[in-house]
Protein backbone atom coordinates (compact mmCIF):
# COMPACT_ATOMS: atom_id res chain seq x y z
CA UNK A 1 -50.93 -158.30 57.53
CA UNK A 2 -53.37 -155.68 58.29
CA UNK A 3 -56.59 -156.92 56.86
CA UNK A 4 -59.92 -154.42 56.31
CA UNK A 5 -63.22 -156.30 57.30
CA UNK A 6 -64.62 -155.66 53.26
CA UNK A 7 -63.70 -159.12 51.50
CA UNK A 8 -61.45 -158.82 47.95
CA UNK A 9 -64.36 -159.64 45.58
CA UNK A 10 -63.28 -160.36 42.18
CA UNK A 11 -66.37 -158.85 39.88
CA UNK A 12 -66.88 -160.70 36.81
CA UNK A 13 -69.57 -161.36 34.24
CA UNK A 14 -69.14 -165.09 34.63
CA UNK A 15 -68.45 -166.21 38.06
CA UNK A 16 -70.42 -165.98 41.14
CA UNK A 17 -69.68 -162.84 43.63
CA UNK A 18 -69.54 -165.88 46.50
CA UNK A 19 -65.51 -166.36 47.42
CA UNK A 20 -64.37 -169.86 47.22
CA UNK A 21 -61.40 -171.14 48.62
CA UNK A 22 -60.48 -174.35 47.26
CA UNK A 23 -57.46 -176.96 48.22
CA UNK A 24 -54.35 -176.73 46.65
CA UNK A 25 -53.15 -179.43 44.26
CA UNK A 26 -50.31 -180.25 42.56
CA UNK A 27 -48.62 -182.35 40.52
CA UNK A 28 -45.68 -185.16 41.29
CA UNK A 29 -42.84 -182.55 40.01
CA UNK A 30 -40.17 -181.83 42.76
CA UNK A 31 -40.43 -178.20 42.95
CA UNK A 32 -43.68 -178.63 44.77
CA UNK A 33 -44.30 -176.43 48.26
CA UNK A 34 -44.30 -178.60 51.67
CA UNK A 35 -47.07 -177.37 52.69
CA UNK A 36 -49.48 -177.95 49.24
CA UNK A 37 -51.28 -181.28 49.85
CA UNK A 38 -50.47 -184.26 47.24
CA UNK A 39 -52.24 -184.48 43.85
CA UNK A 40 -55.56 -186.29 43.26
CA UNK A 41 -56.46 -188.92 40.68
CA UNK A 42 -59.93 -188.86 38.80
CA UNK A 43 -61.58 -191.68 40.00
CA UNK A 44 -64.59 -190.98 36.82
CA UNK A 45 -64.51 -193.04 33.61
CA UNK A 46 -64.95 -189.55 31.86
CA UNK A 47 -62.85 -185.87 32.20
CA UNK A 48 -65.31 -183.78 33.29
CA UNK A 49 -65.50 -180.50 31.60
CA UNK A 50 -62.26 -178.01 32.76
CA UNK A 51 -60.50 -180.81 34.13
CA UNK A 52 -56.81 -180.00 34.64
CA UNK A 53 -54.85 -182.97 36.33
CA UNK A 54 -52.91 -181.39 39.19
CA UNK A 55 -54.79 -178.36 39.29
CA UNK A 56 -58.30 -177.54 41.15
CA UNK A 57 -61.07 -175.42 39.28
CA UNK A 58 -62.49 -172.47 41.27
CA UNK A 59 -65.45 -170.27 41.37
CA UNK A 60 -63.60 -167.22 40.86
CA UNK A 61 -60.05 -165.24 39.51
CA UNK A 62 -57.15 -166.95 42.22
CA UNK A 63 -55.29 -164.02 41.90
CA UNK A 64 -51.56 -163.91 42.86
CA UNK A 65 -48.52 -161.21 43.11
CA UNK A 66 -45.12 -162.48 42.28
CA UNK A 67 -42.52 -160.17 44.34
CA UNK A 68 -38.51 -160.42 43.71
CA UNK A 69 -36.02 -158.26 45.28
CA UNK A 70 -32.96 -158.23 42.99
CA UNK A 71 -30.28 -157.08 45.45
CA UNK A 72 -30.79 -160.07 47.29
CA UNK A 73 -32.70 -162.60 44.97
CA UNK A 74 -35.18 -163.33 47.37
CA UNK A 75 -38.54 -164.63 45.05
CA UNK A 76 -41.88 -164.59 47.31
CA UNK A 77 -45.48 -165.78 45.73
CA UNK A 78 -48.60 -163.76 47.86
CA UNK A 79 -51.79 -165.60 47.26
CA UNK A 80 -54.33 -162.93 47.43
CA UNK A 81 -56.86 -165.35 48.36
CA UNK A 82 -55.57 -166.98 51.48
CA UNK A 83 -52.88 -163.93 52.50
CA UNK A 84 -49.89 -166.71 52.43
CA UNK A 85 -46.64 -165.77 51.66
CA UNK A 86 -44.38 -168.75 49.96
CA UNK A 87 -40.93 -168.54 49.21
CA UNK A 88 -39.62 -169.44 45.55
CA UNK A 89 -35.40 -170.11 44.36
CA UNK A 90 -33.87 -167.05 44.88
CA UNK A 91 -32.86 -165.26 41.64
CA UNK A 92 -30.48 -162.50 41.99
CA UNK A 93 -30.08 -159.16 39.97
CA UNK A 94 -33.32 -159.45 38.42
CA UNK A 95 -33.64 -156.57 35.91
CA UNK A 96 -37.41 -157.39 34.90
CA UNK A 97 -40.55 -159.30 35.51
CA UNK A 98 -43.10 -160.59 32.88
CA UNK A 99 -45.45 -162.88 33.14
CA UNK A 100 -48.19 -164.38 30.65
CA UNK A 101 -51.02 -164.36 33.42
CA UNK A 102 -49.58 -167.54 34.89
CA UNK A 103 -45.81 -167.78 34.45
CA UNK A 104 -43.42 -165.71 35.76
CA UNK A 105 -40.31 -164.77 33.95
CA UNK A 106 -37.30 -162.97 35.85
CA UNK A 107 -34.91 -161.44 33.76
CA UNK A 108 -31.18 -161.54 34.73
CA UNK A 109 -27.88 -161.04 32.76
CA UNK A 110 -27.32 -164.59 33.10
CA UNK A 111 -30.84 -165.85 32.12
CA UNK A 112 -34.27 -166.11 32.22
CA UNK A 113 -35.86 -168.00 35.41
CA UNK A 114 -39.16 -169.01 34.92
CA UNK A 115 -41.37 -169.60 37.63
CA UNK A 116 -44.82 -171.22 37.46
CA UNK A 117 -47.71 -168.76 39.94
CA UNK A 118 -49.95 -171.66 39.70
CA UNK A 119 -53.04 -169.53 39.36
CA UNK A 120 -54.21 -168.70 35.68
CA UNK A 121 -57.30 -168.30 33.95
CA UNK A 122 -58.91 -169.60 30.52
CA UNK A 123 -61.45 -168.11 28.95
CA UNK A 124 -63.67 -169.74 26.33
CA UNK A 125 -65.70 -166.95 25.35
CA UNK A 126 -68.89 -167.55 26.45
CA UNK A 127 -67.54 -169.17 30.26
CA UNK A 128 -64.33 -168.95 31.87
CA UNK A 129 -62.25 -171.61 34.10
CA UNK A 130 -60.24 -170.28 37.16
CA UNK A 131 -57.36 -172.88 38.44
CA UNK A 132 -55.28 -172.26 41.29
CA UNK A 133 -52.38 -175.53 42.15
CA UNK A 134 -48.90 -175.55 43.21
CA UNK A 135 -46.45 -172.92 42.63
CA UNK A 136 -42.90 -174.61 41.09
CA UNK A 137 -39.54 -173.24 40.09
CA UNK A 138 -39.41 -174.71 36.34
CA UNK A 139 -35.92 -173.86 35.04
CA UNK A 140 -33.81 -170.99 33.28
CA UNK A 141 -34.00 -170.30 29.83
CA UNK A 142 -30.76 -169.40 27.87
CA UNK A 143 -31.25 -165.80 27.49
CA UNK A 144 -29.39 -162.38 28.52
CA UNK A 145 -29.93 -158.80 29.00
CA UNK A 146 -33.00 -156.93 27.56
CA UNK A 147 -34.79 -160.45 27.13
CA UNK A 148 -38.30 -160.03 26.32
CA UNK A 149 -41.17 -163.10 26.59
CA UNK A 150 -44.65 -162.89 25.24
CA UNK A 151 -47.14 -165.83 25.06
CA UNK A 152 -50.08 -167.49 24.33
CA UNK A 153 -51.91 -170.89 25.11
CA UNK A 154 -49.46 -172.39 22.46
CA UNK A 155 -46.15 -170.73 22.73
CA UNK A 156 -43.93 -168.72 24.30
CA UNK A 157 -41.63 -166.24 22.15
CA UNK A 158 -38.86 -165.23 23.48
CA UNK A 159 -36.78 -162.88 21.78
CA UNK A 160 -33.50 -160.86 23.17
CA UNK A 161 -31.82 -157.47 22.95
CA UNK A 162 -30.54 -158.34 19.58
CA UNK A 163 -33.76 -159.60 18.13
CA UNK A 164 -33.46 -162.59 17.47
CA UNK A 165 -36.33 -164.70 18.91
CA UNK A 166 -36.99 -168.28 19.79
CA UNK A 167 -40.14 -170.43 20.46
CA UNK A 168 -40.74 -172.55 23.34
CA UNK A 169 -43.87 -175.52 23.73
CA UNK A 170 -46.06 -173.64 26.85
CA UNK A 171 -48.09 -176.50 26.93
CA UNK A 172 -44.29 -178.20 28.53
CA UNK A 173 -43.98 -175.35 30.64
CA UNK A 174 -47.60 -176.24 32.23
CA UNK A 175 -45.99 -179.79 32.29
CA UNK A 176 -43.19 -178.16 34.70
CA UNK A 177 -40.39 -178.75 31.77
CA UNK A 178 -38.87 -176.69 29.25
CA UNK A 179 -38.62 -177.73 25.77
CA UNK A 180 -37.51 -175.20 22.40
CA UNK A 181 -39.77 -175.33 19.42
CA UNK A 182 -37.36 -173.60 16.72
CA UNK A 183 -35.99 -170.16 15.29
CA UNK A 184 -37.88 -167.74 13.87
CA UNK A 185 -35.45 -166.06 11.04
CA UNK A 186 -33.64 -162.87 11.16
CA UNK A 187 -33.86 -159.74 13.91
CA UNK A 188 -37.09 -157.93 15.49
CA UNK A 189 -37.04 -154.90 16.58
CA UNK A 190 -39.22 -155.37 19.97
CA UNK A 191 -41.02 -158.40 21.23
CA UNK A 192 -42.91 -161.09 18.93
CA UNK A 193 -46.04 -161.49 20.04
CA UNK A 194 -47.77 -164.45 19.58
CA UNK A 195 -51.54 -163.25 18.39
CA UNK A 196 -54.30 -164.85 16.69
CA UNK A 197 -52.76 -168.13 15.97
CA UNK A 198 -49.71 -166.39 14.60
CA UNK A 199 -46.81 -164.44 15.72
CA UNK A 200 -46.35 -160.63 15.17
CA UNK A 201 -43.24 -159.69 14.51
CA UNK A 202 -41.51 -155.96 13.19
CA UNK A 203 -38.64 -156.46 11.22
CA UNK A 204 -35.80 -153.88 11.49
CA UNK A 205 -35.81 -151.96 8.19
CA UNK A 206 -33.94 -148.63 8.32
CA UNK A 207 -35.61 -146.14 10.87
CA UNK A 208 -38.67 -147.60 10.68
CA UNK A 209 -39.62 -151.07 11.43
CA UNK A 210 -42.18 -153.46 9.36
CA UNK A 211 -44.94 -155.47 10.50
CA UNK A 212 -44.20 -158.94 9.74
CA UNK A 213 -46.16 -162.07 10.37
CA UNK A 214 -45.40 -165.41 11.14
CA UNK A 215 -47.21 -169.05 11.18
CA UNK A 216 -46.48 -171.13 14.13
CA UNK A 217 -43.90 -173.10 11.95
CA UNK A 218 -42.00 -170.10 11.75
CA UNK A 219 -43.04 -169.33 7.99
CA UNK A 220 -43.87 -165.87 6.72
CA UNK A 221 -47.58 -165.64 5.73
CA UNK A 222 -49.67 -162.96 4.97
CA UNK A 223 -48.80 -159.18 6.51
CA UNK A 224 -50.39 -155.96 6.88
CA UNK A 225 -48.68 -153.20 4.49
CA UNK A 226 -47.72 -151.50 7.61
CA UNK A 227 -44.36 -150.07 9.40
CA UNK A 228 -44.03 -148.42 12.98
CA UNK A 229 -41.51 -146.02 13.26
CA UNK A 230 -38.72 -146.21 16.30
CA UNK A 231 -41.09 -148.92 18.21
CA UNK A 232 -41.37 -149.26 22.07
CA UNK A 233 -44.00 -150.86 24.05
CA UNK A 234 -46.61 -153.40 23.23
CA UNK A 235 -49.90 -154.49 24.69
CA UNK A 236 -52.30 -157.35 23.87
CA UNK A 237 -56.24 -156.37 24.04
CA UNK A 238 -59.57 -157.52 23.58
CA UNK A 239 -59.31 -155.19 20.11
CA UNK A 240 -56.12 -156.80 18.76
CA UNK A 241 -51.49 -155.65 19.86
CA UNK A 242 -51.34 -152.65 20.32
CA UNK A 243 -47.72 -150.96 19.04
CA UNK A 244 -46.11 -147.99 20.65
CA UNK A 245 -44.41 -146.05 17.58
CA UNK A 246 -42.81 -142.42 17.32
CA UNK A 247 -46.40 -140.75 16.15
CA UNK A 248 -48.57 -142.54 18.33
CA UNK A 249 -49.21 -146.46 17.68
CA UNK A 250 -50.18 -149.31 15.43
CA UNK A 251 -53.17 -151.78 16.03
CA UNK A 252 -53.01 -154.59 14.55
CA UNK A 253 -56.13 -156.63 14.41
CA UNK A 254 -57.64 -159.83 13.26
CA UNK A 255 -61.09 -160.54 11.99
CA UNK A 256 -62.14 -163.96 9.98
CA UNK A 257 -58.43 -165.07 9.79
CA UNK A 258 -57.27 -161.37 8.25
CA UNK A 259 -54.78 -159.21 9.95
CA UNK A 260 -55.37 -155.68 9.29
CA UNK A 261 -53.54 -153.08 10.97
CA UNK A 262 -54.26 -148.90 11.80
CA UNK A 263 -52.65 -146.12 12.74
CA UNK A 264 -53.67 -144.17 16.37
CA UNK A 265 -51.52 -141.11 16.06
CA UNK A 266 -50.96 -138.66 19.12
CA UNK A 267 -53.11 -135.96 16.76
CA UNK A 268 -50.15 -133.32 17.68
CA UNK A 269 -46.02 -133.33 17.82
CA UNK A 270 -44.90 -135.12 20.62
CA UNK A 271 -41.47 -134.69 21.97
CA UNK A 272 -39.37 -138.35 22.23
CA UNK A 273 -39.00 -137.47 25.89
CA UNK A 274 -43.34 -137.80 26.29
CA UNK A 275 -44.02 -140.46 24.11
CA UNK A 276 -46.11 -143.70 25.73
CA UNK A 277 -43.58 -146.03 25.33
CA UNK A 278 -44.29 -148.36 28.17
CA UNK A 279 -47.83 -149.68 28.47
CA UNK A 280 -49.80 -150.61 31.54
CA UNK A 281 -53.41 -152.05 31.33
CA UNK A 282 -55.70 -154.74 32.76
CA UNK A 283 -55.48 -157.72 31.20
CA UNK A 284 -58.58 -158.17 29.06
CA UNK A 285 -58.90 -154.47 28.92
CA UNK A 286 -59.09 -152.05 26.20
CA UNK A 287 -57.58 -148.64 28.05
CA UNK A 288 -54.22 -148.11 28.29
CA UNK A 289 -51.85 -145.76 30.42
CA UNK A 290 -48.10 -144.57 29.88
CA UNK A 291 -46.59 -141.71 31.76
CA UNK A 292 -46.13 -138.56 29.27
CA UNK A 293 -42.97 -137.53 30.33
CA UNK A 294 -42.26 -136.45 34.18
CA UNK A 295 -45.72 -135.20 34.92
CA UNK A 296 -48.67 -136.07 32.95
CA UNK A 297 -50.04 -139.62 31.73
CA UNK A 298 -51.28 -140.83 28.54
CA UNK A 299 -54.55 -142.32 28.45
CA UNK A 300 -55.40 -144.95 25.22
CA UNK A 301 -58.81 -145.91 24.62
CA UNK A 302 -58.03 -148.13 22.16
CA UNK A 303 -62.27 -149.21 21.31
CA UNK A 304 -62.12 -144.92 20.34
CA UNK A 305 -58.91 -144.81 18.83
CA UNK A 306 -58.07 -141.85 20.30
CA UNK A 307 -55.27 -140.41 23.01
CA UNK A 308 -56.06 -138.23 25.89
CA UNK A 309 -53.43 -136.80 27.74
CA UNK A 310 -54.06 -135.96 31.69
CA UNK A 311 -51.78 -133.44 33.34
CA UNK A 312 -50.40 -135.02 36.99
CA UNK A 313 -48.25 -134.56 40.09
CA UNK A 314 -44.15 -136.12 38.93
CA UNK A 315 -45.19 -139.98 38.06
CA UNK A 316 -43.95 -143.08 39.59
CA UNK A 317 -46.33 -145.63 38.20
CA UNK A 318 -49.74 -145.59 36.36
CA UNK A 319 -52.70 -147.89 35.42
CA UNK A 320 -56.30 -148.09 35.27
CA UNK A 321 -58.85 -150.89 35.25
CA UNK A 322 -60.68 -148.86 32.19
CA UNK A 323 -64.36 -149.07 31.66
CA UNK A 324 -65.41 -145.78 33.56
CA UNK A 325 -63.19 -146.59 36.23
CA UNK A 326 -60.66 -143.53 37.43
CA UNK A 327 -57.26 -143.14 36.28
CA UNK A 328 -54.40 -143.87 38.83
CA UNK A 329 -51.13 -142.37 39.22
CA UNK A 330 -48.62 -143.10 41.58
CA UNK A 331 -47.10 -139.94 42.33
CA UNK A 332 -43.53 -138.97 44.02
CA UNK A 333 -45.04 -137.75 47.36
CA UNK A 334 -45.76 -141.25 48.26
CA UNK A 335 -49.88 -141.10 47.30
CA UNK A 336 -51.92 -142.75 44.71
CA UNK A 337 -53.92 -140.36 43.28
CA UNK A 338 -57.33 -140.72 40.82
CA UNK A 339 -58.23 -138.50 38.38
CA UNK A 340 -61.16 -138.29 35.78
CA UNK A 341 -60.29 -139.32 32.30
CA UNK A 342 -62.79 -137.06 30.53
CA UNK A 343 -62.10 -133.65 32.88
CA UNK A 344 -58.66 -134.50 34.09
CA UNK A 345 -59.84 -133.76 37.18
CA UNK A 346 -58.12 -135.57 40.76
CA UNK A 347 -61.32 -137.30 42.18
CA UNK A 348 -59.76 -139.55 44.85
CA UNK A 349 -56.59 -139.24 46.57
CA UNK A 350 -54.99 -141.85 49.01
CA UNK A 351 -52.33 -140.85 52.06
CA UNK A 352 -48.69 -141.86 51.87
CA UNK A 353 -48.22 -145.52 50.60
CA UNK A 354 -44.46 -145.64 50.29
CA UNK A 355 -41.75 -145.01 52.62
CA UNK A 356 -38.58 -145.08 50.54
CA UNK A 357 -36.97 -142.94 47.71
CA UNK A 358 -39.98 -142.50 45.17
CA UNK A 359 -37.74 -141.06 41.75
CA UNK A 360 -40.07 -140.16 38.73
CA UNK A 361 -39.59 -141.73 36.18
CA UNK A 362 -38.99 -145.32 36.75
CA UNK A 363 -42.35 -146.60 35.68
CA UNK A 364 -41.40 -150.67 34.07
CA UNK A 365 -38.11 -151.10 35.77
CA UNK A 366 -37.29 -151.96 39.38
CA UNK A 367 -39.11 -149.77 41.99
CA UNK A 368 -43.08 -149.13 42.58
CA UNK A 369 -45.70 -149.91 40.25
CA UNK A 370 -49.83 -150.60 39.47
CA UNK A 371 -51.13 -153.96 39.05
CA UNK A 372 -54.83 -153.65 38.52
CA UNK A 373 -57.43 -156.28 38.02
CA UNK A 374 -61.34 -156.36 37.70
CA UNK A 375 -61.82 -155.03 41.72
CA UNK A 376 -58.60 -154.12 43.37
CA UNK A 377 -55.15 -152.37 42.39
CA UNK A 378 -52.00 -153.61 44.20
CA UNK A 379 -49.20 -151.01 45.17
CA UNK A 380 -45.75 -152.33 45.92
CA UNK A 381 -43.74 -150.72 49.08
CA UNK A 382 -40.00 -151.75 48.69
CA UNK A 383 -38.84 -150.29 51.47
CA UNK A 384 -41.39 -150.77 53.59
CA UNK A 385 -41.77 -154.22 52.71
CA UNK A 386 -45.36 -153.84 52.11
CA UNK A 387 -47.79 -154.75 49.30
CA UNK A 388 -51.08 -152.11 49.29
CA UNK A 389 -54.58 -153.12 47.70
CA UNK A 390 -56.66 -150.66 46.93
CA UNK A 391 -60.28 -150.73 46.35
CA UNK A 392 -59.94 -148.60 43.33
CA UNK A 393 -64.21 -148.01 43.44
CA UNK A 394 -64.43 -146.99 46.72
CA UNK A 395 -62.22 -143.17 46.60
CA UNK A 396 -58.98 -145.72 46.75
CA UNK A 397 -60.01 -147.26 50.07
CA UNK A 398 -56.37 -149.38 51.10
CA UNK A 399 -58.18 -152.46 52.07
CA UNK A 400 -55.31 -154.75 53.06
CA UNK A 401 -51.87 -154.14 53.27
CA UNK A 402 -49.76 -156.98 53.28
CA UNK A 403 -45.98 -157.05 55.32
CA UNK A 404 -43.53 -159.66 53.50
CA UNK A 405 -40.46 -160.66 54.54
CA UNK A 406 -38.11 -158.70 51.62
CA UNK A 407 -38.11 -155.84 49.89
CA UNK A 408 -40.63 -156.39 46.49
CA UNK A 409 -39.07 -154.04 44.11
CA UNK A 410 -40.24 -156.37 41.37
CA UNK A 411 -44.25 -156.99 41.19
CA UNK A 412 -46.62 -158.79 38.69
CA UNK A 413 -49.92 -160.14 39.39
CA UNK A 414 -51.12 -163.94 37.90
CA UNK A 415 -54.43 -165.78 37.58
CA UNK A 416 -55.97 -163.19 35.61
């Protein structure tokens, strides 16, 4: 690993800029790594405030990259704190990665494996908790192709290609087990997304699709009158799910216990072959990116409401960290480039990251992408067997680059 002398410093409103690196725990469950040291006992009469058994609290984000190469199953965990590499069960012809922020969930045609990062964050509003403990294989779920698995602190929603969805207990998943909740009724077209103490759901109705809305218990409750029109994509911000639709997209937000939802069109006819229908973003973040067609990238501020469309090089992979920050674009001669969201103007350019075929195009499947947190974006080398982090503040300064042992065509980041 070629390491630059600047330390990753995770900038946050709530924790101290001071690194700390804390001991790993873990608890009793077998898929625990050899060399993560056994789990303690509280030896006070009271839990102290953030206690989670088996895990150890932290000053700041314990950020980690989950890497999978799905020729040859090969599953590696990079903790971006300490630079180890750990290997995980292999899963084989992976066709996508989620993850909730702490789980991972690799998506075959035979199932869904899902693997626990052991970083994660919780935020109460006013303070956050970072945990970092061991990382464990958990199990497979019973899924197939086009599987897709949203979450929240309650439950995980898992709903496949045909739309039908069922809930799992997350709180047994952080116990290292797997147990189903129920069925919701009927098909959804997309992902249901569990969101303010409910679940979000579009229900298939013709060519377009209505918003639908879900207690936990899997009973319809109140809905916004609302439909979204040949759906794709979804994102869940700080302003409320986000819902890529044919004219643009669909927030859907909640304030004092009603969901209301409103309509961010594109402002101008897009073709289907430029629509954002894959969204990246940081977590907690309120910008998002999706590559408009072959060469340009749209840009959603979703606090505005409004779409901005940048013109680029041919896109690989896009993201941004929002808030003033640039816009970056991974771009097929092998370079991250950043460009100004307001002039659309390049402003930082990096030299060649990647070393293998680099097809437009392939943004959300197998291949290169853009993970970006609160300091540092993290792009993934397959064939180089190399993970970059950029310093996305500093004109895209690569300040590590970390060699692993397979090729990562899969990549998600945890802890956040």
């Amino acid at each position: 690993m070629a390491i630059d002398p600047t330390v990753r410093r995770n900038v946050t409103p709530w924790a101290s800029a001071a690194l700390v690196l804390t001991a790993l725990l873990t608890t009793s469950c077998a898929g625990r790594t050899t060399d993560d040291p056994a789990p303690e006992t509280s030896s006070s009469a009271t839990t102290p405030h953030g206690y989670v058994e088996g895990a150890k609290e932290a000053a700041e984000q314990q950020s980690r990259l989950l890497l999978n190469d799905p020729g040859t199953g090969d599953s590696r965990v990079l903790d971006l704190i300490t630079g180890k590499v750990r290997a995980t069960a292999r899963v084989a012809g992976t066709e996508q990665l989620d993850t909730d922020g702490r789980f991972g969930f690799l998506h075959t045609a035979r199932g869904t494996h899902v693997l626990d990062s052991g970083a994660w964050t919780v935020d109460h509003g006013d303070h956050v908790h970072y945990y970092r403990a061991a990382t464990r294989d958990i199990g497979d779920l019973p899924t197939g192709p086009g599987t897709q698995v949203r979450s929240d602190a309650a439950v995980t929603a898992v709903t496949d290609e045909d739309g039908r969805t069922e809930l799992y207990d997350r709180k047994e998943l952080e116990k290292g087990g797997i147990s189903s909740l129920r069925a919701l009724p009927g098909a959804h077209a997309g992902a249901v997304i569990p969101y303010a103490e409910r679940l979000l759901a579009l229900t298939k109705r013709g060519g377009a699709a209505k918003v639908s809305v879900y207690d936990r218990e899997g009973e319809p409750v109140a809905s916004p009158d609302a439909e979204c029109e040949d759906p794709r994509g979804d994102a869940v911000t700080g302003r409320g799910v986000v819902l890529g639709c044919a004219d643009g997209a669909l927030l859907v937000s909640e304030e004092d216990g009603v969901l209301t939802a409103d309509r961010i069109p594109y402002g101008l006819d897009v073709p289907a072959s430029e629509r954002a229908v894959s969204f990246r973003y940081r977590p907690g973040g309120d910008t998002l990116t999706a590559p408009a067609g072959n060469e340009g990238v749209w840009v959603l501020d979703v606090t505005d409401r409004g779409w901005k469309r940048v013109s680029t090089g041919p896109v690989v992979a896009t993201g941004t960290a929002g808030e003033g920050s640039p816009l970056l674009v991974l771009e097929t001669d092998g370079s991250l480039h950043g460009y100004d969201v307001d002039t659309g103007e390049q402003v930082a350019r990096t030299g060649p990251l990647l070393t293998g075929p680099r097809p437009a195009g392939t943004t959300g499947g197998s291949g290169p992408v853009i993970e970006v947190d609160r300091s540092r974006a993290y792009v993934n080398d397959p064939d180089g067997k190399r993970v970059h982090e950029i310093d996305y503040n500093d004109d895209l300064r690569v300040a590590r680059t970390f060699d692993v042992d397979i090729e990562p065509h899969l990549m998600k980041e945890t802890g956040r």
